[in-house]
PDB file of N, CA and C in Angstrom:
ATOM      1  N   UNK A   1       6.975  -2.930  82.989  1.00  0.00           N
ATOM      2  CA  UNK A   1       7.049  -1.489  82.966  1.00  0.00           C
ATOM      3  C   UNK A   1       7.219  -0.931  84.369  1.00  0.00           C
ATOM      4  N   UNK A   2       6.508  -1.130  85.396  1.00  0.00           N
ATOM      5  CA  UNK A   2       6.687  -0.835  86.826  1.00  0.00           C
ATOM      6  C   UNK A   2       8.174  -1.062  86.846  1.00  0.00           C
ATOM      7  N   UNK A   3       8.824  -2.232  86.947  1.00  0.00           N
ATOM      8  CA  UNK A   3      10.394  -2.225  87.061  1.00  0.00           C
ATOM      9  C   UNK A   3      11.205  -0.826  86.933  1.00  0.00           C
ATOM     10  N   UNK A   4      10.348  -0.310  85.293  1.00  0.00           N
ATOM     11  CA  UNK A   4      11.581   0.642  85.118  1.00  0.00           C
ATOM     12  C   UNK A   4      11.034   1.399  85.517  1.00  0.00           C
ATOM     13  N   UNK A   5       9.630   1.961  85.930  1.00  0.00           N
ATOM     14  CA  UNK A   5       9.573   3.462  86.791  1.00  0.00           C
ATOM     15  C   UNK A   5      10.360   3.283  88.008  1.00  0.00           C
ATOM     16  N   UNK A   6      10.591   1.969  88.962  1.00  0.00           N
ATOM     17  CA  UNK A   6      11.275   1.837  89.973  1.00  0.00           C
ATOM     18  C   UNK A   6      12.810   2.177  89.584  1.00  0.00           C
ATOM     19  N   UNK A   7      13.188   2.089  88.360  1.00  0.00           N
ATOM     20  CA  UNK A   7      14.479   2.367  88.385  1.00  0.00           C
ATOM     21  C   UNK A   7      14.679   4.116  88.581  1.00  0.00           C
ATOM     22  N   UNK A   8      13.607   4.891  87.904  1.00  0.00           N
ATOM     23  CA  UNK A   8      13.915   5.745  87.745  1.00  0.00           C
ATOM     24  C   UNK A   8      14.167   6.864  89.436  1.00  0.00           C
ATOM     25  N   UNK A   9      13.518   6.074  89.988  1.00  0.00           N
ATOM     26  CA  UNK A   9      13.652   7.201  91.281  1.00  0.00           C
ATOM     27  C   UNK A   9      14.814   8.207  91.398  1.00  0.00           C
ATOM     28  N   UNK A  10      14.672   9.536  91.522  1.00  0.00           N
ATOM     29  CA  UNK A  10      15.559   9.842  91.892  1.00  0.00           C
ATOM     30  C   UNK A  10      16.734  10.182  90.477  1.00  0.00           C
ATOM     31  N   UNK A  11      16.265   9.707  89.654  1.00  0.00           N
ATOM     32  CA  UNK A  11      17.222   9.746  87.996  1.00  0.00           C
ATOM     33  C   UNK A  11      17.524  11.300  87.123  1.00  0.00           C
ATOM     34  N   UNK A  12      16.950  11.823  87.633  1.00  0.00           N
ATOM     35  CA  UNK A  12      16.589  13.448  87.180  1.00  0.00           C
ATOM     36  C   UNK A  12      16.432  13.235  85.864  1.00  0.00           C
ATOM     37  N   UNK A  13      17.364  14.665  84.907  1.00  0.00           N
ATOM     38  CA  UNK A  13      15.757  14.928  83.862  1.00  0.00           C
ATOM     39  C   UNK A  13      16.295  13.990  82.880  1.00  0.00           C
ATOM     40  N   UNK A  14      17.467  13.047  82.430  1.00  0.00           N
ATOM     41  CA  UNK A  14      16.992  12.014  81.476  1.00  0.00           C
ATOM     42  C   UNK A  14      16.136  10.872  81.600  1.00  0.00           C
ATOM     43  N   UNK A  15      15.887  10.223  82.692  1.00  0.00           N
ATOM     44  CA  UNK A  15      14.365   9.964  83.117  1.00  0.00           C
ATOM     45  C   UNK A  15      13.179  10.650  82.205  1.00  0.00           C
ATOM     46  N   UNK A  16      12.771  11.824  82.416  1.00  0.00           N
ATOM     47  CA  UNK A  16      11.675  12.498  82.406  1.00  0.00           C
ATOM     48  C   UNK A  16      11.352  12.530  80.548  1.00  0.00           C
ATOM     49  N   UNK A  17       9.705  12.139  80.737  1.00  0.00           N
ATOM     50  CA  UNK A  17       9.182  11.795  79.292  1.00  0.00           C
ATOM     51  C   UNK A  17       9.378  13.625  78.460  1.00  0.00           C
ATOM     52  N   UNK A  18       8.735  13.761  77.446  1.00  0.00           N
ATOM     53  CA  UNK A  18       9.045  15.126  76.548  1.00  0.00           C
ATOM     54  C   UNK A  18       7.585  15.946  77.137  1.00  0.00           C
ATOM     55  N   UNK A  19       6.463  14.813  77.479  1.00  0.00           N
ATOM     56  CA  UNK A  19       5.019  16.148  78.359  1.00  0.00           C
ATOM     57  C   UNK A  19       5.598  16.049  80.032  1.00  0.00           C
ATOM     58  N   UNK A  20       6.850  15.338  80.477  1.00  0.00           N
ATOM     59  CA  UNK A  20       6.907  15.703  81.765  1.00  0.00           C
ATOM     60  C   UNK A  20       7.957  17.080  81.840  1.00  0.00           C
ATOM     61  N   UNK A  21       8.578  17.053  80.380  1.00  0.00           N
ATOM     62  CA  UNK A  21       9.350  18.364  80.332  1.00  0.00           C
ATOM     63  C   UNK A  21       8.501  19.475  80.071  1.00  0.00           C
ATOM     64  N   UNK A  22       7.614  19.240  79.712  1.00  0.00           N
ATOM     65  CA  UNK A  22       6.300  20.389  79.417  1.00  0.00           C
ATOM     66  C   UNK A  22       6.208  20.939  80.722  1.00  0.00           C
ATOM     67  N   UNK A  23       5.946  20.180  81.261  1.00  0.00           N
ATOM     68  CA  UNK A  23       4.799  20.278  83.146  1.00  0.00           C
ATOM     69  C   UNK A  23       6.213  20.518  84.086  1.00  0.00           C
ATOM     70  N   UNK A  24       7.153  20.501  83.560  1.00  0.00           N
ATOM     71  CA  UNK A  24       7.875  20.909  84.896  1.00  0.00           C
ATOM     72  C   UNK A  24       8.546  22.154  85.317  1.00  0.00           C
ATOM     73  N   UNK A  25       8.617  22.725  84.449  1.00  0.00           N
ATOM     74  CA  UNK A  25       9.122  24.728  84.605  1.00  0.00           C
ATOM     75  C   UNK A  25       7.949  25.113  85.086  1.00  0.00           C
ATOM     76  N   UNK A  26       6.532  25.028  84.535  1.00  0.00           N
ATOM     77  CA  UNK A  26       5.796  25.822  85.016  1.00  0.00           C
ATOM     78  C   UNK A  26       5.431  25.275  86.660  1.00  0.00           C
ATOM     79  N   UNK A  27       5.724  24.012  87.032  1.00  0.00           N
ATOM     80  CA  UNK A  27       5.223  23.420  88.447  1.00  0.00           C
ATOM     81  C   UNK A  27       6.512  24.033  89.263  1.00  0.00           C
ATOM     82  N   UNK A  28       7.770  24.090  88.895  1.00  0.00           N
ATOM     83  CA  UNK A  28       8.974  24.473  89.435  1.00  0.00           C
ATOM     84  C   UNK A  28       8.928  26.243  89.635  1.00  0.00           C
ATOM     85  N   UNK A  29       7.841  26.827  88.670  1.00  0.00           N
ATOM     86  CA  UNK A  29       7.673  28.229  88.763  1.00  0.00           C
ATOM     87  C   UNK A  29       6.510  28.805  89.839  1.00  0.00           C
ATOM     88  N   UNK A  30       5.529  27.237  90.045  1.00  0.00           N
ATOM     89  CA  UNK A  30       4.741  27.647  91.059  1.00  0.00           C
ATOM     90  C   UNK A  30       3.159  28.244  90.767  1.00  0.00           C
ATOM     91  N   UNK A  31       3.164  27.719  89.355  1.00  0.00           N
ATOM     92  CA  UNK A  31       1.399  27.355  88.859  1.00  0.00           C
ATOM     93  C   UNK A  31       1.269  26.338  88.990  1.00  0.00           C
ATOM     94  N   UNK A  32      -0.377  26.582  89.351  1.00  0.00           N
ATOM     95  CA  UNK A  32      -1.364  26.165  90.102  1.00  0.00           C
ATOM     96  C   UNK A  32      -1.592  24.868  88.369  1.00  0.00           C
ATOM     97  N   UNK A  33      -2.054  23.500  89.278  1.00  0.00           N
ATOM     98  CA  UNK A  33      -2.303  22.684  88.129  1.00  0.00           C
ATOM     99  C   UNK A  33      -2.963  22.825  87.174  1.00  0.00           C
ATOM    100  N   UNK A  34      -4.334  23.589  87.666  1.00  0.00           N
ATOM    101  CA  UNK A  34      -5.296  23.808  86.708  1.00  0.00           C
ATOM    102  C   UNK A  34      -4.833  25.149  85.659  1.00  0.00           C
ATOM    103  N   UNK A  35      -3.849  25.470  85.759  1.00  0.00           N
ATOM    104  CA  UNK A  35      -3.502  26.677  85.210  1.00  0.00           C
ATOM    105  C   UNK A  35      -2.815  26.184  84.404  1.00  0.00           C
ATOM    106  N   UNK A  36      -1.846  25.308  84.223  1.00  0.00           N
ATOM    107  CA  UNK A  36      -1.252  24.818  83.627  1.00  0.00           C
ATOM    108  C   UNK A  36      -1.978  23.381  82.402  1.00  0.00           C
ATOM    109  N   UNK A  37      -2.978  22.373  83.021  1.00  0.00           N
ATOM    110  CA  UNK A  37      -3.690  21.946  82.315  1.00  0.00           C
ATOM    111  C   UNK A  37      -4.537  22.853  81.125  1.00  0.00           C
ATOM    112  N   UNK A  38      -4.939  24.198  81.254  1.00  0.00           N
ATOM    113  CA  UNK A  38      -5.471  24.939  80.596  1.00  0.00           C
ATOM    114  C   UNK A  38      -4.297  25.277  79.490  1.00  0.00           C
ATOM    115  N   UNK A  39      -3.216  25.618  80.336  1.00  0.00           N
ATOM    116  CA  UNK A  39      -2.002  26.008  79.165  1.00  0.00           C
ATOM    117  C   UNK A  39      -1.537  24.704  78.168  1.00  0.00           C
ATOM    118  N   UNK A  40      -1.659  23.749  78.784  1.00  0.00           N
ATOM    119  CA  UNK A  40      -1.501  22.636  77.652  1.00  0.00           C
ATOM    120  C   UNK A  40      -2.236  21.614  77.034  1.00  0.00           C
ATOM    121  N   UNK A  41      -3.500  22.482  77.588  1.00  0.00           N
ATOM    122  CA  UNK A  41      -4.568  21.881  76.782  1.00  0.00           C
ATOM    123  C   UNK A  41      -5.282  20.288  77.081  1.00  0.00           C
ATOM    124  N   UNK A  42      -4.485  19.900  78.746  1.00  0.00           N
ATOM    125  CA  UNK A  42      -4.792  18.581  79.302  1.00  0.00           C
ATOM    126  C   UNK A  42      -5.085  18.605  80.137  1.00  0.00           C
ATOM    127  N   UNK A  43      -6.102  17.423  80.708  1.00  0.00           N
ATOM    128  CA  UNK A  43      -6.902  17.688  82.252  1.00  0.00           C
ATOM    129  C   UNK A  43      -5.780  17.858  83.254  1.00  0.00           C
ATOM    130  N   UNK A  44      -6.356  18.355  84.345  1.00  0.00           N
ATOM    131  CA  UNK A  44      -5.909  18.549  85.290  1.00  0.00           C
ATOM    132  C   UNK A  44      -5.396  17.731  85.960  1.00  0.00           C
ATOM    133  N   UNK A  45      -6.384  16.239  86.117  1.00  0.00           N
ATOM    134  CA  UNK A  45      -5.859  14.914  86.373  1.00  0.00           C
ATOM    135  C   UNK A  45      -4.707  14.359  85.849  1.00  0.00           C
ATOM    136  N   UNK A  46      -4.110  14.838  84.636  1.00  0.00           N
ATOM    137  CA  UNK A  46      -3.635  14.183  83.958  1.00  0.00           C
ATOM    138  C   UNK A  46      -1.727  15.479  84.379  1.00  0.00           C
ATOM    139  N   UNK A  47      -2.080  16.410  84.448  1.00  0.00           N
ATOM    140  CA  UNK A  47      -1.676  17.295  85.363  1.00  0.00           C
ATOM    141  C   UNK A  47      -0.552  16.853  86.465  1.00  0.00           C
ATOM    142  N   UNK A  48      -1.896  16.140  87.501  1.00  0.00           N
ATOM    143  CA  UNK A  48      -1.528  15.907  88.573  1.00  0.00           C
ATOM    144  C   UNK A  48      -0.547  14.409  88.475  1.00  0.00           C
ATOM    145  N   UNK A  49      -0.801  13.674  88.048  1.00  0.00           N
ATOM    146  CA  UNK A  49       0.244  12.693  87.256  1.00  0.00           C
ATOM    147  C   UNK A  49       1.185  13.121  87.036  1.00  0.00           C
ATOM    148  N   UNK A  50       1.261  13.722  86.126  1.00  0.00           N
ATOM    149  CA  UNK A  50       3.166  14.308  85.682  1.00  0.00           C
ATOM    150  C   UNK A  50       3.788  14.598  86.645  1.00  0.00           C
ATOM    151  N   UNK A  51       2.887  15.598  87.589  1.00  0.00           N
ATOM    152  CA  UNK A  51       3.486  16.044  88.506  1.00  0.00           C
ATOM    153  C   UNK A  51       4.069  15.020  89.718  1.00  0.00           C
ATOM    154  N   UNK A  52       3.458  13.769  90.018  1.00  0.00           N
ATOM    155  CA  UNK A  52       3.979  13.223  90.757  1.00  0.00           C
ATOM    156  C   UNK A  52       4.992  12.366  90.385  1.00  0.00           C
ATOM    157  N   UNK A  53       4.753  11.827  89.188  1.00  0.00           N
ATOM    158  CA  UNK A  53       6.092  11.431  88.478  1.00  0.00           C
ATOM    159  C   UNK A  53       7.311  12.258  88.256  1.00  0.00           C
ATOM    160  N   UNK A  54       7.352  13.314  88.211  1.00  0.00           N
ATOM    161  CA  UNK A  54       8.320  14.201  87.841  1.00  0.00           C
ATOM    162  C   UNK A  54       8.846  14.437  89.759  1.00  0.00           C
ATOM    163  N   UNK A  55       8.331  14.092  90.385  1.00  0.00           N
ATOM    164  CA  UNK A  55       8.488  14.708  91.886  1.00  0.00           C
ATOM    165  C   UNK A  55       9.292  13.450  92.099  1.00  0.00           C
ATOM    166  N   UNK A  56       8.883  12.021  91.997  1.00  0.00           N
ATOM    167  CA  UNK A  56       9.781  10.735  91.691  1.00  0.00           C
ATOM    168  C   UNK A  56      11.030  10.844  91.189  1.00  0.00           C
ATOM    169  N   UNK A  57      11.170  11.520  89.930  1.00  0.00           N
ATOM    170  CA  UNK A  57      11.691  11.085  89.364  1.00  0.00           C
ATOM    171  C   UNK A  57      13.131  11.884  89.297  1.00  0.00           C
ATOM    172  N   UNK A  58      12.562  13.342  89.834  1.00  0.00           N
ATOM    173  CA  UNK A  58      13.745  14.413  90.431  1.00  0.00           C
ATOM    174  C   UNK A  58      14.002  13.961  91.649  1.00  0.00           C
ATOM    175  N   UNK A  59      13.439  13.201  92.578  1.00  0.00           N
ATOM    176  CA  UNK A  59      14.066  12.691  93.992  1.00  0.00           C
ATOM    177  C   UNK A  59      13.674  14.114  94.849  1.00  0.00           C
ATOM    178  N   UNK A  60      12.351  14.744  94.258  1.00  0.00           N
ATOM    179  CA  UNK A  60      11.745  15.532  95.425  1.00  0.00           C
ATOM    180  C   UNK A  60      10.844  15.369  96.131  1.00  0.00           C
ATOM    181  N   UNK A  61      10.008  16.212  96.783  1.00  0.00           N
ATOM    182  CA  UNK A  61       8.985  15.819  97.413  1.00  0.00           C
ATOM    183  C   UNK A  61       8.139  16.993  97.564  1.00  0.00           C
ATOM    184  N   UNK A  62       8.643  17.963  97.002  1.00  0.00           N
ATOM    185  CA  UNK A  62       7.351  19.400  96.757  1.00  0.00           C
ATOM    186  C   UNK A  62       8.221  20.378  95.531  1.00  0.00           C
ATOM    187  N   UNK A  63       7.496  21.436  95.311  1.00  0.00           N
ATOM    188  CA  UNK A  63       7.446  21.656  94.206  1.00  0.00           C
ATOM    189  C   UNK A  63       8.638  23.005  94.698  1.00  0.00           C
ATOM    190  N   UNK A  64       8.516  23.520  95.591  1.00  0.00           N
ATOM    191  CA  UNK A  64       9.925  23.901  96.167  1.00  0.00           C
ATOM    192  C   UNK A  64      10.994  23.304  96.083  1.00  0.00           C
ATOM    193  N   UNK A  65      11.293  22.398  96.567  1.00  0.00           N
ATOM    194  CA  UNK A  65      12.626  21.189  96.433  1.00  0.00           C
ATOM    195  C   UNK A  65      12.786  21.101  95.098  1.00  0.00           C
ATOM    196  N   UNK A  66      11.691  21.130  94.038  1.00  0.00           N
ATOM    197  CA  UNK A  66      12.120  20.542  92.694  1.00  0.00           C
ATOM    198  C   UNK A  66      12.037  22.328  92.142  1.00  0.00           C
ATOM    199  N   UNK A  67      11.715  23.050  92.371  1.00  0.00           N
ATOM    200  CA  UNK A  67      12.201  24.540  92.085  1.00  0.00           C
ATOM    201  C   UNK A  67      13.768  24.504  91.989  1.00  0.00           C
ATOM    202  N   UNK A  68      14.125  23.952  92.992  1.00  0.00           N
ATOM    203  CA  UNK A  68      15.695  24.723  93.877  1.00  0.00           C
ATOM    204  C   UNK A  68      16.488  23.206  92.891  1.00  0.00           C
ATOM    205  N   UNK A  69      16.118  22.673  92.558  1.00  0.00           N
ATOM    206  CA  UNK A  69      16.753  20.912  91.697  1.00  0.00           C
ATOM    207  C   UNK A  69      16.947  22.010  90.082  1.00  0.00           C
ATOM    208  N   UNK A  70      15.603  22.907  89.718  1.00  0.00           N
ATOM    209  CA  UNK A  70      15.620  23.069  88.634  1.00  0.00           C
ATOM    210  C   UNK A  70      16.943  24.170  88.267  1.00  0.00           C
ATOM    211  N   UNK A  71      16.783  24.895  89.492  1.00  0.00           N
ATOM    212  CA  UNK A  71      17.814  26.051  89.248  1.00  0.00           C
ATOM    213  C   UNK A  71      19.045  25.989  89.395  1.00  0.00           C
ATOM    214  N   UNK A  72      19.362  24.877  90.072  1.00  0.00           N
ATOM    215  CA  UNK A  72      20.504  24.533  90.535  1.00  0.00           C
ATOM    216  C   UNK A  72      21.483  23.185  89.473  1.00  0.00           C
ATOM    217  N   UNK A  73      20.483  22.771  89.135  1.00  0.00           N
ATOM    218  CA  UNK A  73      20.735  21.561  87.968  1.00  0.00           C
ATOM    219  C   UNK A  73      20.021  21.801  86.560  1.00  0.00           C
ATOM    220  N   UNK A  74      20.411  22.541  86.024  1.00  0.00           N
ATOM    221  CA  UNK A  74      19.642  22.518  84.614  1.00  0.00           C
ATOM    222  C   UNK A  74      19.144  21.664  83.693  1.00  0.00           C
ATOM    223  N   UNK A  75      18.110  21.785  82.992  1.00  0.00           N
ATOM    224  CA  UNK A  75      18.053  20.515  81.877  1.00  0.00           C
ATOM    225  C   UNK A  75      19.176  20.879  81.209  1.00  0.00           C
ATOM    226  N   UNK A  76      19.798  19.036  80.706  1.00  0.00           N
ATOM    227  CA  UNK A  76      21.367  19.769  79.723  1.00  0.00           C
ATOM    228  C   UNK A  76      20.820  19.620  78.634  1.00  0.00           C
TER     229      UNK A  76
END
């Protein structure tokens, strides 16, 4: 399994699982984790996971960069 997260670096959103499509408009909009764990009803920890996978996996490195990925590249 590691193999294929290594593949994904950088793969954008067909990569990305269906709760990392959950967690990523609102992280790309610039809520706060815990705000968003509340909105979907999952820890915060669990939160912070997506979020770094999804930061992998768009080939960003803050939630700005993957803002400007979202607007600029749409989910198709």
């Amino acid at each position: 399994m590691m193999k294929h997260f290594e593949d994904a670096r950088g793969a954008g959103w067909r990569a990305l699982t269906a709760r990392e499509r959950d967690v990523i408009h609102p992280v790309a909009e610039g809520k706060s984790n815990k705000f968003i764990a509340l909105e979907l009803g999952i820890s915060m920890r669990t939160v912070e996971a997506h979020r770094a996978r999804i930061f992998y996996k768009m080939g960003v490195r803050n939630a700005v960069q993957l803002a400007r990925e979202v607007c600029t590249n749409p989910e198709p």
